[in-house]
C-alpha atoms as a PDB file:
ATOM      1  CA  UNK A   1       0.122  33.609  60.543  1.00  0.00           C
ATOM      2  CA  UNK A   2       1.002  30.154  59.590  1.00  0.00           C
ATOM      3  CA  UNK A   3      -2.338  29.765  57.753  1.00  0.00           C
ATOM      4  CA  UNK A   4      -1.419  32.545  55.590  1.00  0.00           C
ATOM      5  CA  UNK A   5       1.845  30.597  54.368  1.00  0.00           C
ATOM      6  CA  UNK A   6      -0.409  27.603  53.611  1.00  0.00           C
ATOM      7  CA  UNK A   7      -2.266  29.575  51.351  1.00  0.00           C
ATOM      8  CA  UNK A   8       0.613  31.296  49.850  1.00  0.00           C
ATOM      9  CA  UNK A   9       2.280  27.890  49.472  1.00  0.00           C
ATOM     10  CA  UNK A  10      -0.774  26.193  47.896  1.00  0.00           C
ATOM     11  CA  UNK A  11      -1.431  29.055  45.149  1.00  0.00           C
ATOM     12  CA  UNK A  12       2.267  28.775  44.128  1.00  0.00           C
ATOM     13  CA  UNK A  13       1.817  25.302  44.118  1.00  0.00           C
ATOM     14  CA  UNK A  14      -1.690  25.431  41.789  1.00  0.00           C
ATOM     15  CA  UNK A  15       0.620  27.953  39.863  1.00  0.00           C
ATOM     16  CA  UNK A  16       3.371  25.627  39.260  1.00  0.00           C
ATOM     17  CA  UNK A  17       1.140  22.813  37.892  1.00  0.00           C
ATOM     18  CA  UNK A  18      -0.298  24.606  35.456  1.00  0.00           C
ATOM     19  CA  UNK A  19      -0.271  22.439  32.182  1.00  0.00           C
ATOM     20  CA  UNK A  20       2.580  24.343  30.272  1.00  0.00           C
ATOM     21  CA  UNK A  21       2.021  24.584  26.140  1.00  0.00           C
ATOM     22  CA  UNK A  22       3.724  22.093  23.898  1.00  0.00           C
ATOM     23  CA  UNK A  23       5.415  22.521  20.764  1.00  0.00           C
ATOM     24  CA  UNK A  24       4.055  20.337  18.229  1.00  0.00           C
ATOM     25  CA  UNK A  25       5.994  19.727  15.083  1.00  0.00           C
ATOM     26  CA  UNK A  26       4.278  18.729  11.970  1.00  0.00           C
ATOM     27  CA  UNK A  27       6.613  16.665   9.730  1.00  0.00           C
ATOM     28  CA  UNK A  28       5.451  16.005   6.159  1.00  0.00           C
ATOM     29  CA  UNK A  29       6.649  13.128   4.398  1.00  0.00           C
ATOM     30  CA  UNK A  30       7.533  13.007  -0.066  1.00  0.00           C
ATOM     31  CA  UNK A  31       6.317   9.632  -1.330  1.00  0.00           C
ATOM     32  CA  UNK A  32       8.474   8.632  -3.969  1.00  0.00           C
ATOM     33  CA  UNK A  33       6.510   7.428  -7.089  1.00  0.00           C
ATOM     34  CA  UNK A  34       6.452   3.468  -6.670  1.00  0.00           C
ATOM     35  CA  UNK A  35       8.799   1.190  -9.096  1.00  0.00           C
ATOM     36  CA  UNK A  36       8.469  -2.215  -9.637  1.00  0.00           C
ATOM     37  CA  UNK A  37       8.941  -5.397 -11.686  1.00  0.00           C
ATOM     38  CA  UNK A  38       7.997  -9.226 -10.735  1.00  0.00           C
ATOM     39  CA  UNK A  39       7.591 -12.294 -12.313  1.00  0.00           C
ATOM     40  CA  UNK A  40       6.345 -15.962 -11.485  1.00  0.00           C
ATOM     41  CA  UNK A  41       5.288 -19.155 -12.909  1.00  0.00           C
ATOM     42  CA  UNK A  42       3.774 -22.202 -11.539  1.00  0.00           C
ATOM     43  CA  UNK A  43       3.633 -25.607 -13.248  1.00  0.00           C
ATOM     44  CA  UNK A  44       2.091 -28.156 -11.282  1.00  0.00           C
ATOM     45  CA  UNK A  45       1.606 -32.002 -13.434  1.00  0.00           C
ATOM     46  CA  UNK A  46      -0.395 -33.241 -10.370  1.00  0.00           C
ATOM     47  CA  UNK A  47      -3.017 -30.678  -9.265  1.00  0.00           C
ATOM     48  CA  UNK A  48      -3.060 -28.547 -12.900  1.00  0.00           C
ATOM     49  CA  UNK A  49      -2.291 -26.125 -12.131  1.00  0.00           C
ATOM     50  CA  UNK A  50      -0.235 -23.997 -14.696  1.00  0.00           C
ATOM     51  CA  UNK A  51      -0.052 -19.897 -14.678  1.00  0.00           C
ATOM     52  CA  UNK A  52       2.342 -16.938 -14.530  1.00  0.00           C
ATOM     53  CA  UNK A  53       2.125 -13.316 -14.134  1.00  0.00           C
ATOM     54  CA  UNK A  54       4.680 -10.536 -15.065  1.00  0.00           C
ATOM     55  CA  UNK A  55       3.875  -6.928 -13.772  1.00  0.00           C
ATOM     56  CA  UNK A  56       5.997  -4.017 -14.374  1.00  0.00           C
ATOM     57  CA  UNK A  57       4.537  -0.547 -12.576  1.00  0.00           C
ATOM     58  CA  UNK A  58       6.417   2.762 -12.990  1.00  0.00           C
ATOM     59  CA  UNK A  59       4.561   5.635 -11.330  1.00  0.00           C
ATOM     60  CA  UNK A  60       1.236   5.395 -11.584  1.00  0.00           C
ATOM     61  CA  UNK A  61       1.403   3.327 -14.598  1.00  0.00           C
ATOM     62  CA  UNK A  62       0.956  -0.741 -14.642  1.00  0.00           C
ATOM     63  CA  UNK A  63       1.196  -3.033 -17.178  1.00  0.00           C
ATOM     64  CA  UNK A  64       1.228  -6.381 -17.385  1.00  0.00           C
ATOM     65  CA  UNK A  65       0.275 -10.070 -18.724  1.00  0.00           C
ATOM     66  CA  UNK A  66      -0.715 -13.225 -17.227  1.00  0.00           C
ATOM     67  CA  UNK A  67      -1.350 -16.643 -18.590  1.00  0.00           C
ATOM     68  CA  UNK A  68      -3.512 -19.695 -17.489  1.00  0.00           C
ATOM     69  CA  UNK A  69      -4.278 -23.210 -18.090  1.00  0.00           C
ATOM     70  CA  UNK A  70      -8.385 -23.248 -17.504  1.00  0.00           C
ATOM     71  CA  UNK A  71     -10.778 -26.046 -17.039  1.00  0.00           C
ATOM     72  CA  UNK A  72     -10.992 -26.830 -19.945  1.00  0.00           C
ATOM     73  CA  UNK A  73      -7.676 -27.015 -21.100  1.00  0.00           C
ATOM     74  CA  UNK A  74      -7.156 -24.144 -22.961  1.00  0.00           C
ATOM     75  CA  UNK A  75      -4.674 -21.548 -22.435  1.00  0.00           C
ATOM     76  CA  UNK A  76      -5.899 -17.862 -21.685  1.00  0.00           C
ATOM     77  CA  UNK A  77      -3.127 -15.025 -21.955  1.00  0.00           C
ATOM     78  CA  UNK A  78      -4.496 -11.776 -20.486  1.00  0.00           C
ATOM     79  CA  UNK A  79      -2.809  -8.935 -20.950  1.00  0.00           C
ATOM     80  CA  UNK A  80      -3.360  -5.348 -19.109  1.00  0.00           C
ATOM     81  CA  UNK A  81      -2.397  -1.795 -18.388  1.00  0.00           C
ATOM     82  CA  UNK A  82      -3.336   0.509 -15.405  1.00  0.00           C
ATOM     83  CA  UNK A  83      -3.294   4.249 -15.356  1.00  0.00           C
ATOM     84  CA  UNK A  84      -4.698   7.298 -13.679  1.00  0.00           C
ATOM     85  CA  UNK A  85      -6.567   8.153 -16.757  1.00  0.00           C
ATOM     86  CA  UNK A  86      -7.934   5.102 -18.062  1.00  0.00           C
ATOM     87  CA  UNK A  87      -8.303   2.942 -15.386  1.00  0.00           C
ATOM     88  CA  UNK A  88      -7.763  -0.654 -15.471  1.00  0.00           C
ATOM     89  CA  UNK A  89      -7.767  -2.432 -18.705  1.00  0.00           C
ATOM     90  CA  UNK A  90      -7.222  -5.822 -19.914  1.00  0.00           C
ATOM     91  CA  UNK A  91      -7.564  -8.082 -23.310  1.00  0.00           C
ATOM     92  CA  UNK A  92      -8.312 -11.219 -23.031  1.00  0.00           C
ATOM     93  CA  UNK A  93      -6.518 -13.828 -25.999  1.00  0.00           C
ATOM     94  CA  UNK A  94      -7.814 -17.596 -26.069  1.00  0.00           C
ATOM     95  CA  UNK A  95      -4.464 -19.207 -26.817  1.00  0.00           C
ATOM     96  CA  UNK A  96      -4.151 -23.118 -28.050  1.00  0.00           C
ATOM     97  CA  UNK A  97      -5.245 -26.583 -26.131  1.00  0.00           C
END
């Protein structure tokens, strides 16, 4: 008789342990269209090194200019845009010694 309530016992038990469902919430985050604006400059006598970069971005659109010392002394000015449509573009002016 005893065996039978060791059976009972372990099929309520098995019963018990069954792995119950889970709710699983999905939560879907709005990324807000990214703003920015920065600017730097460097101007180093020793090492020669002389640049700066301003960036604006609002959306998906960039735009922007940086500048340059190069090897050879001359200064390059670059500026560019950035959009969805066209890509990244940039014009490049040769500037003064």
């Amino acid at each position: 008789m005893a065996f039978k309530y060791y059976i009972l016992f372990a099929l309520v038990a098995a019963a018990s342990a069954a792995v119950l469902p889970v709710a699983v919430k999905h939560i879907e985050y709005q990324d807000a269209p990214a703003e920015y604006q920065f600017q730097y400059s460097v101007h180093d006598d020793h090492t020669g090194d002389i640049k700066s970069q301003q960036e604006e971005r609002h959306g998906d659109n960039v735009v922007g200019q940086y500048t340059l010392i190069d090897a050879d002394g001359y200064r390059r000015v670059v500026d560019y845009t950035a959009d969805e449509h066209n890509g990244f573009n940039a014009v490049v002016r040769p500037g003064k010694q």
